[in-house]
C-alpha atoms as a PDB file:
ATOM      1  CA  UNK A   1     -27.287   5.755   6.462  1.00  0.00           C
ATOM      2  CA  UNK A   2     -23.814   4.246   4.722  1.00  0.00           C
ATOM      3  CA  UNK A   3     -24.245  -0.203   4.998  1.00  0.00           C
ATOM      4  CA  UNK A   4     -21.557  -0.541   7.977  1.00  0.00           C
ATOM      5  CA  UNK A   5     -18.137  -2.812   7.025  1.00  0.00           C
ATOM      6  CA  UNK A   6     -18.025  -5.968   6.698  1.00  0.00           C
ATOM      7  CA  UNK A   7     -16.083  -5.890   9.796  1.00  0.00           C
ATOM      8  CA  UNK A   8     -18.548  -4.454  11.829  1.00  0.00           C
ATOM      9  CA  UNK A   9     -20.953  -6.713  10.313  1.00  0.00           C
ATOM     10  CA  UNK A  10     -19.130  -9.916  11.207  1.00  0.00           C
ATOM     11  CA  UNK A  11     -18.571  -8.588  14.951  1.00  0.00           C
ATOM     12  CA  UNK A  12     -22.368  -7.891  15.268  1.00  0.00           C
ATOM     13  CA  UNK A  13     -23.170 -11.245  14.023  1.00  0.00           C
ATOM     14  CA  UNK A  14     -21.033 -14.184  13.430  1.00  0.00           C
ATOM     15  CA  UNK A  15     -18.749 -13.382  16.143  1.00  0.00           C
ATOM     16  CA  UNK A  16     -21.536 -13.075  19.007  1.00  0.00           C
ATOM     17  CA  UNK A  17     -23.007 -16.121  17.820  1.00  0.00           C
ATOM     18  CA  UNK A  18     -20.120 -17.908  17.791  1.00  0.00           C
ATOM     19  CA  UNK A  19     -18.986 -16.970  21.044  1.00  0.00           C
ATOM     20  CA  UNK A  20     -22.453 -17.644  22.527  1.00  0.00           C
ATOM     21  CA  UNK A  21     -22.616 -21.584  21.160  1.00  0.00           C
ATOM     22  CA  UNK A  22     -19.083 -21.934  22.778  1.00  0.00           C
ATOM     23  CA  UNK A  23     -20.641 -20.178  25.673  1.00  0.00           C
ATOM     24  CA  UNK A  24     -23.709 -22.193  26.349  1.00  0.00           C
ATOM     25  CA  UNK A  25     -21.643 -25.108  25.393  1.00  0.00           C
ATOM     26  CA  UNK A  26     -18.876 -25.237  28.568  1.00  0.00           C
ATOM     27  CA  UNK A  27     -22.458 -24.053  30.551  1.00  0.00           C
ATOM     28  CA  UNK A  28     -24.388 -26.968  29.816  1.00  0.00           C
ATOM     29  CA  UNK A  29     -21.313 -29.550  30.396  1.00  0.00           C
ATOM     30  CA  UNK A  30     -20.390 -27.127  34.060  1.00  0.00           C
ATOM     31  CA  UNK A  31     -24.414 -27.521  34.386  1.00  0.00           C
ATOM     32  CA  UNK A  32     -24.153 -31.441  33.655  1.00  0.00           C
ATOM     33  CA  UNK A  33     -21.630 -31.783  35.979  1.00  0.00           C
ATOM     34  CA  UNK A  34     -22.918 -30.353  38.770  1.00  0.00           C
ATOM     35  CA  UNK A  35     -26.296 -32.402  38.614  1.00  0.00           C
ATOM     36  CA  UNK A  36     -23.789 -35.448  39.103  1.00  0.00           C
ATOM     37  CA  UNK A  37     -23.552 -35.093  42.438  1.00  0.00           C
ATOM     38  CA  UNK A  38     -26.590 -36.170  44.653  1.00  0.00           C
ATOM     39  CA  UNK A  39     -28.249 -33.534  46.596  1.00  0.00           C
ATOM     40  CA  UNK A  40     -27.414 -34.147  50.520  1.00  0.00           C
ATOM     41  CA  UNK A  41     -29.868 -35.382  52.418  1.00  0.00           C
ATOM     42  CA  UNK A  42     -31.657 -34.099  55.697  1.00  0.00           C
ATOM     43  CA  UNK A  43     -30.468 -36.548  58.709  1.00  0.00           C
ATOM     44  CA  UNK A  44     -32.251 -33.778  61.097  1.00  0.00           C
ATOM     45  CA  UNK A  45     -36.279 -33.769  61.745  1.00  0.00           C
ATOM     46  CA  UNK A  46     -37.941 -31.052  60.460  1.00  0.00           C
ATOM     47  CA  UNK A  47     -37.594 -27.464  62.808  1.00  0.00           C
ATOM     48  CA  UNK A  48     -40.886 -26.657  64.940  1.00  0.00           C
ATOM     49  CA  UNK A  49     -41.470 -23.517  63.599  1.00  0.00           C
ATOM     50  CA  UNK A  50     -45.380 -23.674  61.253  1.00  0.00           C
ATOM     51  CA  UNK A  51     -44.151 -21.244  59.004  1.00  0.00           C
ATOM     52  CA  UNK A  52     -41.022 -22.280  57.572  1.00  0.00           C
ATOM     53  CA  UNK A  53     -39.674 -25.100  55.949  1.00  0.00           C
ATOM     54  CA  UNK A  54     -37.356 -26.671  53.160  1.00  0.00           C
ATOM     55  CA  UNK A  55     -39.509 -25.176  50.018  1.00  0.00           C
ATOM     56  CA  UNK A  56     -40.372 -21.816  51.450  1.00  0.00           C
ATOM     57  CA  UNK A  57     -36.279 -21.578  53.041  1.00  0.00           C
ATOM     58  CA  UNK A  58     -34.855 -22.328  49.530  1.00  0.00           C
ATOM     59  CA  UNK A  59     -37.049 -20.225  47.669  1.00  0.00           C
ATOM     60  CA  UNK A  60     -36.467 -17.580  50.580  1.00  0.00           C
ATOM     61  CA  UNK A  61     -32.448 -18.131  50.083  1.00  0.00           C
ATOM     62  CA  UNK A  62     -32.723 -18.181  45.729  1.00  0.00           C
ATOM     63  CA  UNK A  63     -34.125 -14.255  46.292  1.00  0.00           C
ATOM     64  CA  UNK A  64     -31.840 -13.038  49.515  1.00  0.00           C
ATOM     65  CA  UNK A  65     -29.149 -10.818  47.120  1.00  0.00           C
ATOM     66  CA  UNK A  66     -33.182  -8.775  47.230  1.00  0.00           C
ATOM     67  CA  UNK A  67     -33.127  -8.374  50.977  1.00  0.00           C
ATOM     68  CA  UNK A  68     -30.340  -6.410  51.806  1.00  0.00           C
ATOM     69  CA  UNK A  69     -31.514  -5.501  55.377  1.00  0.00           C
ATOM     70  CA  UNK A  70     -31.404  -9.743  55.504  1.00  0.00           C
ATOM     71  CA  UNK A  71     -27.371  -9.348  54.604  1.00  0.00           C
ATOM     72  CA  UNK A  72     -25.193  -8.497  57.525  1.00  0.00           C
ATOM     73  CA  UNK A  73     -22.385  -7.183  54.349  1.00  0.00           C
ATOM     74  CA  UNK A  74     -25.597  -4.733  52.860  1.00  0.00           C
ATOM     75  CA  UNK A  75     -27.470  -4.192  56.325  1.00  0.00           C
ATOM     76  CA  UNK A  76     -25.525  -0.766  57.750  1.00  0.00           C
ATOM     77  CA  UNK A  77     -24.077  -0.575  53.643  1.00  0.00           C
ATOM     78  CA  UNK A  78     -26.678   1.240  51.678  1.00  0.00           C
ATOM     79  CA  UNK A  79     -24.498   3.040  49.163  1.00  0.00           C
ATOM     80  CA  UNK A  80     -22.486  -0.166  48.927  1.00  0.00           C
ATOM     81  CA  UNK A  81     -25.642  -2.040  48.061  1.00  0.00           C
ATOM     82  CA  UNK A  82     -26.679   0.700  45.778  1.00  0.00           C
ATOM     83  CA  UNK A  83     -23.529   0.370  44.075  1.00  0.00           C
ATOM     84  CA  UNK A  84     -24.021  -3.657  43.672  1.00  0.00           C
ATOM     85  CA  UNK A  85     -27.096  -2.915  42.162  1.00  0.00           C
ATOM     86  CA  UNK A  86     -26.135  -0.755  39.707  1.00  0.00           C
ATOM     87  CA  UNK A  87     -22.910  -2.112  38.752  1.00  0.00           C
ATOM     88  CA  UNK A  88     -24.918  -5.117  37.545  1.00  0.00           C
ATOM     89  CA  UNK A  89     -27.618  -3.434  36.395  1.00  0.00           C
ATOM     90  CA  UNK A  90     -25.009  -1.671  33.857  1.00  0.00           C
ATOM     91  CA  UNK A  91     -23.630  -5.648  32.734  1.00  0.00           C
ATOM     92  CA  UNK A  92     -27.007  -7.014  32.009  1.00  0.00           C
ATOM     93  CA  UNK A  93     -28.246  -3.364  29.534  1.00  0.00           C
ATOM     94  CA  UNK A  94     -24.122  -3.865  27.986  1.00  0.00           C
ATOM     95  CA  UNK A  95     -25.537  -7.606  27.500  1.00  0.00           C
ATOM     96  CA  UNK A  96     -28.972  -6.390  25.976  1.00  0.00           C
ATOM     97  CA  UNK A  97     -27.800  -3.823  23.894  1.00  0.00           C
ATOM     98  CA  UNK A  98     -25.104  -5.919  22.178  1.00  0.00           C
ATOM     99  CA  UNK A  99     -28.969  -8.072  20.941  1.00  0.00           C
ATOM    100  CA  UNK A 100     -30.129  -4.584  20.599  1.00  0.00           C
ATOM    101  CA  UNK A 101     -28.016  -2.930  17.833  1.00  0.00           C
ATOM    102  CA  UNK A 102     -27.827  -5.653  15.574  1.00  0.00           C
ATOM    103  CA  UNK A 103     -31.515  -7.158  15.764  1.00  0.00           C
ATOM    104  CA  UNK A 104     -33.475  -4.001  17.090  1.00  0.00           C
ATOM    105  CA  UNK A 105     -31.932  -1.023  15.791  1.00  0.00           C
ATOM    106  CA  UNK A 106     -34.960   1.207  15.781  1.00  0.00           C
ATOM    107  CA  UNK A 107     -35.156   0.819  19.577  1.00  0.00           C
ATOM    108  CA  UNK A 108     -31.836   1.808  20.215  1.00  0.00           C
ATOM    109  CA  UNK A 109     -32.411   4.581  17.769  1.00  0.00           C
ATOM    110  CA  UNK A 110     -35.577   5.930  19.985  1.00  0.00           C
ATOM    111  CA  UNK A 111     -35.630   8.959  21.585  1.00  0.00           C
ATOM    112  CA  UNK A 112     -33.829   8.818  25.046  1.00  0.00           C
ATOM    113  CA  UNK A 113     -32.641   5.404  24.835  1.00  0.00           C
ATOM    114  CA  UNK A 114     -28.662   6.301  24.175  1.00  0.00           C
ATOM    115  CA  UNK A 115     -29.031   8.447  26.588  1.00  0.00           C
ATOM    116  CA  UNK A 116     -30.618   6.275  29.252  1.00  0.00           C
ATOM    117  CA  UNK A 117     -28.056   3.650  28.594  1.00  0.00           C
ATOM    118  CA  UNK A 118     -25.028   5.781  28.588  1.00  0.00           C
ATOM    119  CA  UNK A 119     -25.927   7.117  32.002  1.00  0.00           C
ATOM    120  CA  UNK A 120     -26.748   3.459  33.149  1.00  0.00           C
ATOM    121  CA  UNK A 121     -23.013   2.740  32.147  1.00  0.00           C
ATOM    122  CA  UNK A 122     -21.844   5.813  33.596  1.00  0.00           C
ATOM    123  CA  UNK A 123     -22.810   4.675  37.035  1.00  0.00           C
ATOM    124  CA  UNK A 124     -21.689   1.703  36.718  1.00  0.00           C
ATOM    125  CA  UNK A 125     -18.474   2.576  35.779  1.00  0.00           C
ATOM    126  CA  UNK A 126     -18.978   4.629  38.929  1.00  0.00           C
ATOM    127  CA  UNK A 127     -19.537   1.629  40.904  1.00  0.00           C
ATOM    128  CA  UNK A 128     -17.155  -0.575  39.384  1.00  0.00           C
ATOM    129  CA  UNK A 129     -14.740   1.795  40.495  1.00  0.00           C
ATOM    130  CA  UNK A 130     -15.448   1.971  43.250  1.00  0.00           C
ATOM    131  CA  UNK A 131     -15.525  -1.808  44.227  1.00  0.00           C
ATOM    132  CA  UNK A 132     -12.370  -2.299  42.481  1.00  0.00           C
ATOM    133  CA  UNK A 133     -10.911   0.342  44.939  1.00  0.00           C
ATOM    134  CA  UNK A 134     -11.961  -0.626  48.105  1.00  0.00           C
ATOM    135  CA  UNK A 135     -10.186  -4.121  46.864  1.00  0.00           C
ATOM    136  CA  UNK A 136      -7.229  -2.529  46.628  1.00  0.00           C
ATOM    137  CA  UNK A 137      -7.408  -0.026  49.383  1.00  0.00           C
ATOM    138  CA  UNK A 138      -9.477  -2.484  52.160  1.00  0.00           C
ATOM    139  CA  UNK A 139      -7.322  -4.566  53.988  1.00  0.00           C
ATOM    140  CA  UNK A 140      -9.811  -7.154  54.847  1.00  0.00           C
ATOM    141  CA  UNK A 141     -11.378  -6.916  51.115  1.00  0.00           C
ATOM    142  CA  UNK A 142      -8.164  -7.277  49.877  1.00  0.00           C
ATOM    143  CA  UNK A 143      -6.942 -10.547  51.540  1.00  0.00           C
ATOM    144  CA  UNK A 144     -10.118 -12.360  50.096  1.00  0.00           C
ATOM    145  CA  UNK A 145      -9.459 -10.626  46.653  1.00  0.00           C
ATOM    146  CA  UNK A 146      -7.672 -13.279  43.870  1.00  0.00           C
ATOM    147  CA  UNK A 147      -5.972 -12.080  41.031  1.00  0.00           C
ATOM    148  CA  UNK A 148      -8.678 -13.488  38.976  1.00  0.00           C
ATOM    149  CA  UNK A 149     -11.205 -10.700  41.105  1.00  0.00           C
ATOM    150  CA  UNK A 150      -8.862  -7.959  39.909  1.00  0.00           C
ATOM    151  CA  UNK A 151      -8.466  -8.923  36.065  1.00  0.00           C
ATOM    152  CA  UNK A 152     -12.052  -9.370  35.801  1.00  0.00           C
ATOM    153  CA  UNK A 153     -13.395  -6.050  37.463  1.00  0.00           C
ATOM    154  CA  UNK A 154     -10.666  -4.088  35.656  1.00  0.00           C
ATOM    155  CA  UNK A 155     -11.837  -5.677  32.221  1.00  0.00           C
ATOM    156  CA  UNK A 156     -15.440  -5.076  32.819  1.00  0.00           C
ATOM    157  CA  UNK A 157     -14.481  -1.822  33.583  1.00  0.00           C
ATOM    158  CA  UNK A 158     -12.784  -1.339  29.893  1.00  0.00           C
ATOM    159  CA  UNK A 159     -16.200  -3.048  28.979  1.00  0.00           C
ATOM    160  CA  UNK A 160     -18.319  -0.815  30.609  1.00  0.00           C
ATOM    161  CA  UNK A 161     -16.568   2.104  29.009  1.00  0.00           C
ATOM    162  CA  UNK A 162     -16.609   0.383  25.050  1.00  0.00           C
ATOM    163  CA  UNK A 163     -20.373  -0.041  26.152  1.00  0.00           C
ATOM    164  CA  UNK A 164     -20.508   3.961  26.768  1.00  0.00           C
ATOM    165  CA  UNK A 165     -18.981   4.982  23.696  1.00  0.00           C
ATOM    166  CA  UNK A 166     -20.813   2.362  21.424  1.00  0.00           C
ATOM    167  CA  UNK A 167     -24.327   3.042  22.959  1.00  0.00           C
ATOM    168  CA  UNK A 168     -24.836   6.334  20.275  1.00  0.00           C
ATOM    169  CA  UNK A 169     -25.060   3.518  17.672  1.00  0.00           C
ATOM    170  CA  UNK A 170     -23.910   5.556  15.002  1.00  0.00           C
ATOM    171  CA  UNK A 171     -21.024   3.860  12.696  1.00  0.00           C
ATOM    172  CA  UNK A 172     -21.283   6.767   9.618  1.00  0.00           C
ATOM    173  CA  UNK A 173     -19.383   8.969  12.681  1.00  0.00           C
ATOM    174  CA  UNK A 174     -16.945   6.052  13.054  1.00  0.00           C
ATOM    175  CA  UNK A 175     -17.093   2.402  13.976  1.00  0.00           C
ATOM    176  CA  UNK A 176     -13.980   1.767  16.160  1.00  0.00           C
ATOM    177  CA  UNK A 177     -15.884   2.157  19.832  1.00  0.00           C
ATOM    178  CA  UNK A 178     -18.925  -0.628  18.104  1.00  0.00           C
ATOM    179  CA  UNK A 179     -16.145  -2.059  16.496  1.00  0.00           C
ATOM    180  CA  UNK A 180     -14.308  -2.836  20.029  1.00  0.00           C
ATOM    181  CA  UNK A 181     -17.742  -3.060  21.974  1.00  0.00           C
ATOM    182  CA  UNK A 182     -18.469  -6.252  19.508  1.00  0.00           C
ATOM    183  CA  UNK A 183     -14.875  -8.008  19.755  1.00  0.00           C
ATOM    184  CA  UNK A 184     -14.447  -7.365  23.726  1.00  0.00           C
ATOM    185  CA  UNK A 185     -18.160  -9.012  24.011  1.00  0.00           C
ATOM    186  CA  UNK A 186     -17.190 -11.802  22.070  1.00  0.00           C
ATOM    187  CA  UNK A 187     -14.213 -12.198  23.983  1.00  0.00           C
ATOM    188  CA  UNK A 188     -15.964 -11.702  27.280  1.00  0.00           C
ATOM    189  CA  UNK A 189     -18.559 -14.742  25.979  1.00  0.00           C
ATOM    190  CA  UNK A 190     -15.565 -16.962  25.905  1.00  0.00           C
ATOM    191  CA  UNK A 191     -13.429 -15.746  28.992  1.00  0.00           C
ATOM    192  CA  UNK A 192     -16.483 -15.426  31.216  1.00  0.00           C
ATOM    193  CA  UNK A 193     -17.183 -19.035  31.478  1.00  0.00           C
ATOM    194  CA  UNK A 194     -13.391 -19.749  33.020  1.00  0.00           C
ATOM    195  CA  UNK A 195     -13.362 -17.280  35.368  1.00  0.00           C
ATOM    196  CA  UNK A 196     -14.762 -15.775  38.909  1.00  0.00           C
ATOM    197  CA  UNK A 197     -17.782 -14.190  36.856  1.00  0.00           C
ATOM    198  CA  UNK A 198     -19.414 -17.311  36.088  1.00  0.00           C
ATOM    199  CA  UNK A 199     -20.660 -17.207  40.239  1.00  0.00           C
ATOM    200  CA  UNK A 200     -23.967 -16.562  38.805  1.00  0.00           C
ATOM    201  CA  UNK A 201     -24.137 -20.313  37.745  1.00  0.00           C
ATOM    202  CA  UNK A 202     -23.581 -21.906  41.150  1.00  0.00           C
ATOM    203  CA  UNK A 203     -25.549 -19.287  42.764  1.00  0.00           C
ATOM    204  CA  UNK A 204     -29.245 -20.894  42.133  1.00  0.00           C
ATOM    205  CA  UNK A 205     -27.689 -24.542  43.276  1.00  0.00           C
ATOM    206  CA  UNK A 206     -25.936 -23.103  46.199  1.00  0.00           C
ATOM    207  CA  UNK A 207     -28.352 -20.878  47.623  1.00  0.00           C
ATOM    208  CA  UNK A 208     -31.055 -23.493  46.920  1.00  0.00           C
ATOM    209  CA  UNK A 209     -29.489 -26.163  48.560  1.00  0.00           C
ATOM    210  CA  UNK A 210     -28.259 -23.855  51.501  1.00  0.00           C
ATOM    211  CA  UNK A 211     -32.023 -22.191  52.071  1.00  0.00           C
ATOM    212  CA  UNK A 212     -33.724 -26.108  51.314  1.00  0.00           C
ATOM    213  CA  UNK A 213     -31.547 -27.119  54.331  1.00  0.00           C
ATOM    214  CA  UNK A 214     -31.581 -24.709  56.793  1.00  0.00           C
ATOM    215  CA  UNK A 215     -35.524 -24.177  56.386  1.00  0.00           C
ATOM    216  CA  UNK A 216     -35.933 -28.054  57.251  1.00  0.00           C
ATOM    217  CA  UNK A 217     -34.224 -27.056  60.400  1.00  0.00           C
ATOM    218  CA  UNK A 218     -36.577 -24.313  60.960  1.00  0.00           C
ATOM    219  CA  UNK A 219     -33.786 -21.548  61.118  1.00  0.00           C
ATOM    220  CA  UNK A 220     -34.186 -20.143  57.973  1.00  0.00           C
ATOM    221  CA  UNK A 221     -35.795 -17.293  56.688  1.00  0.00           C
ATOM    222  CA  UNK A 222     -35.131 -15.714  60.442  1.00  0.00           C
ATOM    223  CA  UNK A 223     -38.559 -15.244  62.537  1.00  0.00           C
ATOM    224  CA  UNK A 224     -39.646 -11.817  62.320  1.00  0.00           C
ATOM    225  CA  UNK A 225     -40.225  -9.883  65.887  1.00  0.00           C
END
């Protein structure tokens, strides 16, 4: 197998870990600033209920995007939860196979792994689709829906389908889809931390804080019947 460019090279390597220093950077100063402000405190006795309480609520709240019959959006939504599911599923094996072709080639050169992963990123370009329709086409979707929602779906989309084309691994039959699979990564590294995508960093504070308080009060997780 032909050495790739030095192109390719730099995109697989330099770039990435450039972009993920600058990455973990503005994360650890949005992390640091969050942990400035002190965590509310219960005014409220604890609820009455034995088997609840602030731990088990805000442990209960960190793991409730797993309980979709817990969700009133997910609850009568199956195929839109499936969707969810796989649309991010898709993101996080784009986000291990961009480690994967530079560092561990001879797993990405297995039998049935190109395959696996291209139909993972089919699907979710299925998905992503999808949700990026029904916030164009759902009234109600669409007046929560910021233009920051649409640039960011649509470019994971082109994302998604780089991640497709690259997955074959194989730059002797051309490099451009690695090529642009390695610079739109980078570039995601450095956009993501600026825009809606980042969520997943307030998540664990939110949901913790959320869960801690509202299983003091003995509400939360919901008694089973």
């Amino acid at each position: 197998m032909p050495e790739p460019s030095a192109l390719l090279q730099f995109a697989e390597n330099q770039l990435q870990i450039a972009a993920l220093v600058f990455m973990a950077v503005v994360y650890s100063l949005k992390i640091r600033w969050i942990l400035r402000f002190p965590a509310g405190k219960d005014r409220q006795a604890p609820g009455a209920r034995a088997d609840n309480g602030a731990r088990r609520g805000a442990v209960h709240s960190l793991f409730q995007v797993a309980f979709p019959w817990e969700m009133a959006s997910t609850r009568g939504h199956p195929l839109l939860y499936a969707g969810f599911v796989m649309f991010h599923v898709g993101v996080a094996a784009s986000i291990a196979m961009s480690f994967l072709i530079p560092y561990a080639p001879g797993v990405m050169a297995a039998p049935g792994v190109a395959p696996a992963l291209r139909a993972v990123f089919g699907l979710a370009l299925l998905s992503g689709g999808v949700r990026l329709f029904r916030r164009i086409a759902d009234p109600a979707v669409r007046a929560i829906t910021t233009p920051d929602d649409y640039i960011s779906l649509t470019l994971l989309l082109v994302w998604l389908g780089l991640s497709f084309a690259a997955a074959p691994n194989r730059p002797a039959a051309g490099e451009g889809p690695l090529v642009a699979y390695f610079f739109t990564t980078a570039f995601f590294l450095i956009y993501v931390p600026f825009s809606k995508i980042s969520h997943y960093i307030y998540y664990p504070f939110s949901r913790w804080y959320l869960g801690r308080t509202l299983g003091h009060r003995g509400v939360y997780p919901l008694a089973r019947s």
